[in-house]
PDB file of N, CA and C in Angstrom:
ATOM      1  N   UNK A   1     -40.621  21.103  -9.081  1.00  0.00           N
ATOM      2  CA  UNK A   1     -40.252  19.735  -9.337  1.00  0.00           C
ATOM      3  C   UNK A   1     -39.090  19.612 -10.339  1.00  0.00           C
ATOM      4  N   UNK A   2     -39.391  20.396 -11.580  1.00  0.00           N
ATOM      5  CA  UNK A   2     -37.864  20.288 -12.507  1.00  0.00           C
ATOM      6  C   UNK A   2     -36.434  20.662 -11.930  1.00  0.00           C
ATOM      7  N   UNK A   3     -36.503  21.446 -10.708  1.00  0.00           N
ATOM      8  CA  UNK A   3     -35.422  21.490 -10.086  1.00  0.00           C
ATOM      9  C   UNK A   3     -34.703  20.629  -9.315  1.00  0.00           C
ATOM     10  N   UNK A   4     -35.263  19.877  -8.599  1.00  0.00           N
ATOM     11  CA  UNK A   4     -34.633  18.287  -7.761  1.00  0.00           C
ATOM     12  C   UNK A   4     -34.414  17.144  -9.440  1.00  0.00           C
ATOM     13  N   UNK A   5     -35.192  17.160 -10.848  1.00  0.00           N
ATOM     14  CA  UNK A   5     -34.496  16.437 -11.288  1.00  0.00           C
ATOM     15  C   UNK A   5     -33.607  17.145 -11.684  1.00  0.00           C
ATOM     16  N   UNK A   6     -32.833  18.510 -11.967  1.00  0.00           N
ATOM     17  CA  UNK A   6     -31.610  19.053 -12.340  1.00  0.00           C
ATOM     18  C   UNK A   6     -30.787  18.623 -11.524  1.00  0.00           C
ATOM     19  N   UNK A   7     -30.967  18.487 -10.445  1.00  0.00           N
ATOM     20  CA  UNK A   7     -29.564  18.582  -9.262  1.00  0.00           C
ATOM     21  C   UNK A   7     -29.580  17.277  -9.339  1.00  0.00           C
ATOM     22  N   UNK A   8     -30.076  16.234  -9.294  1.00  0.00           N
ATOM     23  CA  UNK A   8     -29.964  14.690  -9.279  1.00  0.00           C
ATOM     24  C   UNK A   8     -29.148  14.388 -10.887  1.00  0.00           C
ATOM     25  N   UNK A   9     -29.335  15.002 -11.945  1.00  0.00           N
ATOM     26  CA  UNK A   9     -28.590  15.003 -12.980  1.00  0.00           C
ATOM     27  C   UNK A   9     -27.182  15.417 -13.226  1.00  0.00           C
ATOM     28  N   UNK A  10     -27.657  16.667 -12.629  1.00  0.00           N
ATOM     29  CA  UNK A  10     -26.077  17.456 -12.167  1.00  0.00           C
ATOM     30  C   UNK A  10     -24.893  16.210 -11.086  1.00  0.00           C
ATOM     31  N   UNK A  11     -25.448  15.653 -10.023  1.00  0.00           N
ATOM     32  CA  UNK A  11     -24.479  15.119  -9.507  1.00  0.00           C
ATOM     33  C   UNK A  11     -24.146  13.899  -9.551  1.00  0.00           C
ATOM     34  N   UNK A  12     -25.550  12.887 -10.524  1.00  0.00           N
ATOM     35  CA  UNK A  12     -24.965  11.940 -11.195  1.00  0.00           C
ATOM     36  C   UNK A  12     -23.651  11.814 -12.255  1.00  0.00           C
ATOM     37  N   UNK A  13     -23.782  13.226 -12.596  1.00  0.00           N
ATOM     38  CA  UNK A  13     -22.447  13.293 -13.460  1.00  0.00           C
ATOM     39  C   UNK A  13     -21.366  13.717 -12.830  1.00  0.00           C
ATOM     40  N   UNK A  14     -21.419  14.035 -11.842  1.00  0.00           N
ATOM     41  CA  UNK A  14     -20.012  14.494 -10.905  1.00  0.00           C
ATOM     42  C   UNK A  14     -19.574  13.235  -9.759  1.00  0.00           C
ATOM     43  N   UNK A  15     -20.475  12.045 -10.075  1.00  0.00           N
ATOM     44  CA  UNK A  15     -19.631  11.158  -9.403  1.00  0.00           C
ATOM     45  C   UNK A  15     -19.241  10.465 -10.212  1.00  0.00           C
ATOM     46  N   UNK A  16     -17.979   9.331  -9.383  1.00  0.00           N
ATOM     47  CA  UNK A  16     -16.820   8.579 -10.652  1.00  0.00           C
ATOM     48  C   UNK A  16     -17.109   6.955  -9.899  1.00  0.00           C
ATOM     49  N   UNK A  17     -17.873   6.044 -10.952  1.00  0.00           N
ATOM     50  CA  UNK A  17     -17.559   4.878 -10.764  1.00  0.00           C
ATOM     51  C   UNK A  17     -16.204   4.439 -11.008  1.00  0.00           C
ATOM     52  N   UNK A  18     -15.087   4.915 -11.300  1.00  0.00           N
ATOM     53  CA  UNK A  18     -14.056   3.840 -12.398  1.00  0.00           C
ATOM     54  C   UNK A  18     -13.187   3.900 -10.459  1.00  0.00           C
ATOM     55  N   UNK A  19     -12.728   4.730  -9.875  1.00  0.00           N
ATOM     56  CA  UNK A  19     -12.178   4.570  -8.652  1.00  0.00           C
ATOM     57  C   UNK A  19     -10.510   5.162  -8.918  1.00  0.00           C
ATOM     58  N   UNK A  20     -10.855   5.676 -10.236  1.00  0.00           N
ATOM     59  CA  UNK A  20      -9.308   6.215 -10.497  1.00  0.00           C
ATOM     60  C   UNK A  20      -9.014   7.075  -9.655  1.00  0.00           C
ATOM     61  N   UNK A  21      -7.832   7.663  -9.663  1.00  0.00           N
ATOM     62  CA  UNK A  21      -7.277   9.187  -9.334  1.00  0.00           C
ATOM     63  C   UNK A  21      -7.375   9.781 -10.241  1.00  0.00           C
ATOM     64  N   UNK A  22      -7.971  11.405 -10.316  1.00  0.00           N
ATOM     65  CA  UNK A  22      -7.639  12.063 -11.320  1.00  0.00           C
ATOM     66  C   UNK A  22      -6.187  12.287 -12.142  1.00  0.00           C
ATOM     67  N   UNK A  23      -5.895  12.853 -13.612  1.00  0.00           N
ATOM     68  CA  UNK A  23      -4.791  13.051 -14.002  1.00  0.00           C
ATOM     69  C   UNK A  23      -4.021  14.462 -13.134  1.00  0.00           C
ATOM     70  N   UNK A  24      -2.614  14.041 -13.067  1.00  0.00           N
ATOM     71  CA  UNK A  24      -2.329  15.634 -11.635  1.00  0.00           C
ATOM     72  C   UNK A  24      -1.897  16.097 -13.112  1.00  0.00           C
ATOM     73  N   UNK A  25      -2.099  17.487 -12.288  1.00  0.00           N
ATOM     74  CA  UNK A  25      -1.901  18.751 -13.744  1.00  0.00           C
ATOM     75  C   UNK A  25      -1.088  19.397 -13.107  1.00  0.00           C
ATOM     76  N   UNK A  26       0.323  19.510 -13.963  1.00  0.00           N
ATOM     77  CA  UNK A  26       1.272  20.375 -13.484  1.00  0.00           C
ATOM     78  C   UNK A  26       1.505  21.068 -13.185  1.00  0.00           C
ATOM     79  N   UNK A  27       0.544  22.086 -13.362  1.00  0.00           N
ATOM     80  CA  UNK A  27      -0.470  23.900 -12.677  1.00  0.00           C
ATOM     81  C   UNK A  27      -0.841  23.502 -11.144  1.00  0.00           C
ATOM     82  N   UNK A  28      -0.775  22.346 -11.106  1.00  0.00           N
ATOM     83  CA  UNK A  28      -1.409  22.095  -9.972  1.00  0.00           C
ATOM     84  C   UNK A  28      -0.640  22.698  -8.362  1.00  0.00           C
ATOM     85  N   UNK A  29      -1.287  22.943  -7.540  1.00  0.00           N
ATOM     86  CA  UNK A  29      -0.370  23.235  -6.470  1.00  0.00           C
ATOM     87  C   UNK A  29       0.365  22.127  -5.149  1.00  0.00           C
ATOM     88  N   UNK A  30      -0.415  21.050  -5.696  1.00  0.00           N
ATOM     89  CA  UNK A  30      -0.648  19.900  -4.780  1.00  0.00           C
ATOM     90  C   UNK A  30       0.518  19.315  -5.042  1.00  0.00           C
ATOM     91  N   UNK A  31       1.623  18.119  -5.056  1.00  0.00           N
ATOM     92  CA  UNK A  31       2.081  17.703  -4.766  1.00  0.00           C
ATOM     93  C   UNK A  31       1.250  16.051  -5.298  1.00  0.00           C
ATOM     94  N   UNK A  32       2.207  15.215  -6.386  1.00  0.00           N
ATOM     95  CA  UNK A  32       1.224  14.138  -7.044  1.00  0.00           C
ATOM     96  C   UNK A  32       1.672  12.835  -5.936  1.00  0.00           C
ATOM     97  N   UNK A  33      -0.046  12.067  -5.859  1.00  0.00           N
ATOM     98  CA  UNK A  33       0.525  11.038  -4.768  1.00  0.00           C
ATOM     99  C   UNK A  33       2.310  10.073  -5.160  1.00  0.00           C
ATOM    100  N   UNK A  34       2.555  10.405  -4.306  1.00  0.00           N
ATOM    101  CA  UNK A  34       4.038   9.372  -4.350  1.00  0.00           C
ATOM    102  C   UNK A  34       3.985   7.266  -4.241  1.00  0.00           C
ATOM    103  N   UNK A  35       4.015   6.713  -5.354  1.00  0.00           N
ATOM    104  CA  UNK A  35       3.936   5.526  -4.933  1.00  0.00           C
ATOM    105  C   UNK A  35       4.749   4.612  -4.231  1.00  0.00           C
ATOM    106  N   UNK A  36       4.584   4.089  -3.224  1.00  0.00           N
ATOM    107  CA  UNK A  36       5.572   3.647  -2.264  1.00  0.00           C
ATOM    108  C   UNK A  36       6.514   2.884  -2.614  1.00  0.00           C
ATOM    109  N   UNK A  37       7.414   2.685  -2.325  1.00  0.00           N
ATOM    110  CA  UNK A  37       8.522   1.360  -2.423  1.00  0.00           C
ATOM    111  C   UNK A  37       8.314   0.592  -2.000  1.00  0.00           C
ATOM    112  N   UNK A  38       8.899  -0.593  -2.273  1.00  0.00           N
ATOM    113  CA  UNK A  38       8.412  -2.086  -2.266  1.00  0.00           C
ATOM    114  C   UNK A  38       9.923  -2.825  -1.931  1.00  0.00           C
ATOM    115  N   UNK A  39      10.552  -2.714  -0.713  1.00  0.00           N
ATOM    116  CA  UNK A  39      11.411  -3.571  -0.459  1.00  0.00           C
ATOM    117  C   UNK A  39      11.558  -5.288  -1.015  1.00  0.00           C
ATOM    118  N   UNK A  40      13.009  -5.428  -1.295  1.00  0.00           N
ATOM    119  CA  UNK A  40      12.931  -6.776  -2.340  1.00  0.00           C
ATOM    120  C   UNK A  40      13.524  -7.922  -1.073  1.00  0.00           C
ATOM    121  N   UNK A  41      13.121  -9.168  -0.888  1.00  0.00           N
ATOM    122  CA  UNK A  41      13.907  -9.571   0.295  1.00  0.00           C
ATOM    123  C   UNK A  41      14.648 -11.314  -0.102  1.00  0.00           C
ATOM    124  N   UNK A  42      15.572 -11.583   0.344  1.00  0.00           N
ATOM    125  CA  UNK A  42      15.644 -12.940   0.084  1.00  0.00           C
ATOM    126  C   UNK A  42      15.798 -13.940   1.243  1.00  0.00           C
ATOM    127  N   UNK A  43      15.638 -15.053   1.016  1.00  0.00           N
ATOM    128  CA  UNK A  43      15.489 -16.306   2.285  1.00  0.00           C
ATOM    129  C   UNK A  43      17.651 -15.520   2.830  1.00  0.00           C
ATOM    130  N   UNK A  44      16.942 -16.185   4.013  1.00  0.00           N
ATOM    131  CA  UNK A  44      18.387 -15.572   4.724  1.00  0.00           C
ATOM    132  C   UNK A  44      18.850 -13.877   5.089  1.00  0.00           C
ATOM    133  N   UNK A  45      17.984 -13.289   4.544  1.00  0.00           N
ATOM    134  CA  UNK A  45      18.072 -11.756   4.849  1.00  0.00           C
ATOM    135  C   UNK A  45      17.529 -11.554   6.569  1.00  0.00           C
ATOM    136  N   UNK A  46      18.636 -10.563   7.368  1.00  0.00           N
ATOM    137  CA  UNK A  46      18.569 -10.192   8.316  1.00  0.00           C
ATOM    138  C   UNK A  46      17.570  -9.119   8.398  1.00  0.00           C
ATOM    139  N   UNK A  47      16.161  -8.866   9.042  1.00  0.00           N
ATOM    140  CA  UNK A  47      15.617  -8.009   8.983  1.00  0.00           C
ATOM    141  C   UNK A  47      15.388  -7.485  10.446  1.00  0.00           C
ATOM    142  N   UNK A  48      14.450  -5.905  10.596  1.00  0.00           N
ATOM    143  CA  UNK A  48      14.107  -5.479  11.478  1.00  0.00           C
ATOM    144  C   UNK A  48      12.699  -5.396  11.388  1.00  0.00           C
ATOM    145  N   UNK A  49      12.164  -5.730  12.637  1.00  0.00           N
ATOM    146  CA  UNK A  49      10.344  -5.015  12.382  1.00  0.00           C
ATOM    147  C   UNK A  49       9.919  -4.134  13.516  1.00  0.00           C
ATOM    148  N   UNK A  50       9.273  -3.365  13.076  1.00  0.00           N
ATOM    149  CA  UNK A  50       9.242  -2.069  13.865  1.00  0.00           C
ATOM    150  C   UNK A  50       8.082  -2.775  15.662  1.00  0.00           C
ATOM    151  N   UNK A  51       7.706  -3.809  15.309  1.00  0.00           N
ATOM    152  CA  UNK A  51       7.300  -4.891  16.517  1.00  0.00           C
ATOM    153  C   UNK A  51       7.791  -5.945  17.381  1.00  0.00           C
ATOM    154  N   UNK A  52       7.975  -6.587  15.968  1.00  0.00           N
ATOM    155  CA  UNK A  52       8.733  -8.197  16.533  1.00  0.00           C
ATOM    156  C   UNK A  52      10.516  -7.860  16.766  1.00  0.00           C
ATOM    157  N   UNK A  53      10.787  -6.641  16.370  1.00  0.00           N
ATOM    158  CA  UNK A  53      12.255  -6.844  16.452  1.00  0.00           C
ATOM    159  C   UNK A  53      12.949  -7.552  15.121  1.00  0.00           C
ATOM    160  N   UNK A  54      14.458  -8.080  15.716  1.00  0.00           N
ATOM    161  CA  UNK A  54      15.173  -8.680  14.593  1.00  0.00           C
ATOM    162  C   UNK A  54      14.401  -9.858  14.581  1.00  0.00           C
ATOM    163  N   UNK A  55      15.198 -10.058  12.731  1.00  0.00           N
ATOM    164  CA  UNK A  55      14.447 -11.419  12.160  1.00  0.00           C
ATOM    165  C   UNK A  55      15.383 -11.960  11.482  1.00  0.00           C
ATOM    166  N   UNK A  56      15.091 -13.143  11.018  1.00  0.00           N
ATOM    167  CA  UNK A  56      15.731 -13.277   9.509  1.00  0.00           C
ATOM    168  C   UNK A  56      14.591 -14.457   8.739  1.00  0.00           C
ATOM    169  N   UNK A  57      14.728 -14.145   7.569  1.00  0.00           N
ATOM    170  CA  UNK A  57      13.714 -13.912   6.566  1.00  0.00           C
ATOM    171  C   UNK A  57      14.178 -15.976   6.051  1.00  0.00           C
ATOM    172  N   UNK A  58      12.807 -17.028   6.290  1.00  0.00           N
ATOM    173  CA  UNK A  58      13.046 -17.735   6.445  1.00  0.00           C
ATOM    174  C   UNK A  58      12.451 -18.901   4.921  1.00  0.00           C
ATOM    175  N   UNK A  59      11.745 -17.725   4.749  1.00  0.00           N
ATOM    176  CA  UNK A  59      10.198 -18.573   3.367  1.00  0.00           C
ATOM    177  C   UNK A  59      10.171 -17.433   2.799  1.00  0.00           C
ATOM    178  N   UNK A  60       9.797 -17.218   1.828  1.00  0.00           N
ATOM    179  CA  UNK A  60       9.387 -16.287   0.414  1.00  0.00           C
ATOM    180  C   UNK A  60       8.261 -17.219  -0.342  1.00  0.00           C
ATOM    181  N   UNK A  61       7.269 -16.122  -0.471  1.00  0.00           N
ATOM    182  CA  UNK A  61       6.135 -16.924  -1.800  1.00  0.00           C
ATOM    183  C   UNK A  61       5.423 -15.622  -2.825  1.00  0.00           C
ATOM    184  N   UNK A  62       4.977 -15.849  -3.252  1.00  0.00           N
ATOM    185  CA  UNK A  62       4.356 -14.321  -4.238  1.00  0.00           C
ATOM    186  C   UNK A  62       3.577 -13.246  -3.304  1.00  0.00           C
ATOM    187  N   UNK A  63       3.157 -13.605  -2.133  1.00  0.00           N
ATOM    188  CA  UNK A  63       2.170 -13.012  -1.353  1.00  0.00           C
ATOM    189  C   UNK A  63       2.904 -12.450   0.028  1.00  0.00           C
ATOM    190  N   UNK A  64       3.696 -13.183   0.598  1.00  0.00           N
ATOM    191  CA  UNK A  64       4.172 -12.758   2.091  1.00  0.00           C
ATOM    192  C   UNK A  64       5.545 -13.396   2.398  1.00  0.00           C
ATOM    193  N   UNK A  65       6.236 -13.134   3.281  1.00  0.00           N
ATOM    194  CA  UNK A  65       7.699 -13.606   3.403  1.00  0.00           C
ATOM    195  C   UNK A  65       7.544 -13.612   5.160  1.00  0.00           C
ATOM    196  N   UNK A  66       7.748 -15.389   5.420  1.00  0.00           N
ATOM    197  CA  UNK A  66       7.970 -15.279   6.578  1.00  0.00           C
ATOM    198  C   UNK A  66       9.170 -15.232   7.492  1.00  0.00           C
ATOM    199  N   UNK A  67       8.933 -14.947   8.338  1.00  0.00           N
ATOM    200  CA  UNK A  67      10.534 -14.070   8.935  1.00  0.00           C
ATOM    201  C   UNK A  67      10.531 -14.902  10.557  1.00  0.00           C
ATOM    202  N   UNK A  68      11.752 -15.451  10.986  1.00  0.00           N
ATOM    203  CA  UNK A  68      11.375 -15.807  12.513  1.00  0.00           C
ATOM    204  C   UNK A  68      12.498 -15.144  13.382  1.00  0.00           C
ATOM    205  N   UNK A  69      11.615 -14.608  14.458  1.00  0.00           N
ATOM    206  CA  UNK A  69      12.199 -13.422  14.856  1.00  0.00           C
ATOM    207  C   UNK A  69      12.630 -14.437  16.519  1.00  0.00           C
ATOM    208  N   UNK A  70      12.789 -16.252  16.328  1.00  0.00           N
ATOM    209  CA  UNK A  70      13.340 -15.907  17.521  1.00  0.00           C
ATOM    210  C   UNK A  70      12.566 -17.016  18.383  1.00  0.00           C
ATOM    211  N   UNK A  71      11.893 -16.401  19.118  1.00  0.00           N
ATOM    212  CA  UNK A  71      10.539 -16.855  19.999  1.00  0.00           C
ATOM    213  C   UNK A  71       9.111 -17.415  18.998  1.00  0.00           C
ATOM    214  N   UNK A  72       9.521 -16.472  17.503  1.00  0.00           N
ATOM    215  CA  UNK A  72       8.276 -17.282  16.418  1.00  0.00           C
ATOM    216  C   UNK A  72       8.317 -16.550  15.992  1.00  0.00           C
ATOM    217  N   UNK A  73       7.687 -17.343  14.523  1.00  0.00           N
ATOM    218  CA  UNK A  73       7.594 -17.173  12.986  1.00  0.00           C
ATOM    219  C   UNK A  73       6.315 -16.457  12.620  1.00  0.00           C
ATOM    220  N   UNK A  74       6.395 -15.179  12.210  1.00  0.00           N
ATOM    221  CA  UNK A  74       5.535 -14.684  11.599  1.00  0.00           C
ATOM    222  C   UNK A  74       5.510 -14.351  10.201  1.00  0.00           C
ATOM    223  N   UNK A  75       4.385 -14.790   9.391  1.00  0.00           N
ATOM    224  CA  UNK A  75       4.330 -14.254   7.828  1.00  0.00           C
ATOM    225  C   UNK A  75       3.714 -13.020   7.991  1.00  0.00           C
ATOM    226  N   UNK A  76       4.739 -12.184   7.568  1.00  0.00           N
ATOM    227  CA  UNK A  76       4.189 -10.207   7.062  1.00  0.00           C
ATOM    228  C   UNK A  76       3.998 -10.487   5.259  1.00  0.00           C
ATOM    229  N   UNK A  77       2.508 -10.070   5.090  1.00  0.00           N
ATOM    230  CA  UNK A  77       2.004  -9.753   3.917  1.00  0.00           C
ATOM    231  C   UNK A  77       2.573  -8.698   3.271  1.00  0.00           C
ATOM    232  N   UNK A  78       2.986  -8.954   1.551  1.00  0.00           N
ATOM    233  CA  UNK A  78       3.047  -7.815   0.436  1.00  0.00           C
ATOM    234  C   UNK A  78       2.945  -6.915   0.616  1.00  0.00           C
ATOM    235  N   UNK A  79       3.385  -5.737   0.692  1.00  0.00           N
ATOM    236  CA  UNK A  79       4.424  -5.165   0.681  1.00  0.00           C
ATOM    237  C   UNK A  79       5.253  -4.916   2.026  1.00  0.00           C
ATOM    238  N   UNK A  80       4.963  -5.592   3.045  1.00  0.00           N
ATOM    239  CA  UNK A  80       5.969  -5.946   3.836  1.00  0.00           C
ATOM    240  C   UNK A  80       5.915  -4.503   4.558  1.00  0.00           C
ATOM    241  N   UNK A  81       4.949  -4.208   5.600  1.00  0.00           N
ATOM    242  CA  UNK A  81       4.915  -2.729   6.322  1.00  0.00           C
ATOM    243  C   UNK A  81       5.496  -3.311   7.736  1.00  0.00           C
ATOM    244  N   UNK A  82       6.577  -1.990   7.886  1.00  0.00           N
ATOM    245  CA  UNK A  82       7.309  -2.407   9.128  1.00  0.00           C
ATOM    246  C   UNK A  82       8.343  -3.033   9.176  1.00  0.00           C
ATOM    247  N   UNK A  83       8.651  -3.651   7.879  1.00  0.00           N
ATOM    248  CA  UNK A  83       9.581  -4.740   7.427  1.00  0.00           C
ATOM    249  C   UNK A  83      10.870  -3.970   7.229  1.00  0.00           C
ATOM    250  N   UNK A  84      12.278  -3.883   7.940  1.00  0.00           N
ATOM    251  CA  UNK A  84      13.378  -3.481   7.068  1.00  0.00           C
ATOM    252  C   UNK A  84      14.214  -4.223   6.895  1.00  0.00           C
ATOM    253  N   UNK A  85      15.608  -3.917   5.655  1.00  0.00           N
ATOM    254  CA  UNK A  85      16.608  -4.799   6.028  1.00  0.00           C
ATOM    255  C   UNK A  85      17.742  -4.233   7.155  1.00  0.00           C
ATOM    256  N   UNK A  86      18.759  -4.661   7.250  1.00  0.00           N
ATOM    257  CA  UNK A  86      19.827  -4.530   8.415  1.00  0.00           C
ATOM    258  C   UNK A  86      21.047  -4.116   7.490  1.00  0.00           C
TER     259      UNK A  86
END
């Protein structure tokens, strides 16, 4: 019996509520995650989307930038995937 509470102790401490990433250690062999870029856009910008095709960029708000490509207006959400400029 003292052995199932060791291992239940043992791996309560080897899991991580906080949801961080560990710190990368420069010994490391891995390669540290890369954080993406964040294209900047303004009303009137000519864009491409890897779906809808060309656009141009019609509304801006803190959250999404809508773009009308034409046939219709779609809002692409923060950080704008698929989104390029021209």
């Amino acid at each position: 019996m003292p052995h199932k509470a060791v291992r239940r102790r043992i791996l309560g401490v080897m899991t991580s509520s906080s949801g961080r990433r560990p710190k990368h250690l420069p010994s490391s062999p891995f390669k540290p995650a890369v954080d993406p870029v964040v294209e900047v856009f303004e009303v009137g910008d000519r864009v491409t989307h890897d779906i809808y095709g060309l656009g141009q960029v019609t509304h801006l708000d803190s959250h999404a930038a809508t773009v009308d490509f034409g046939d219709k207006a779609v809002r692409i959400a923060h950080p704008y995937p698929k989104l390029h400029h021209l």
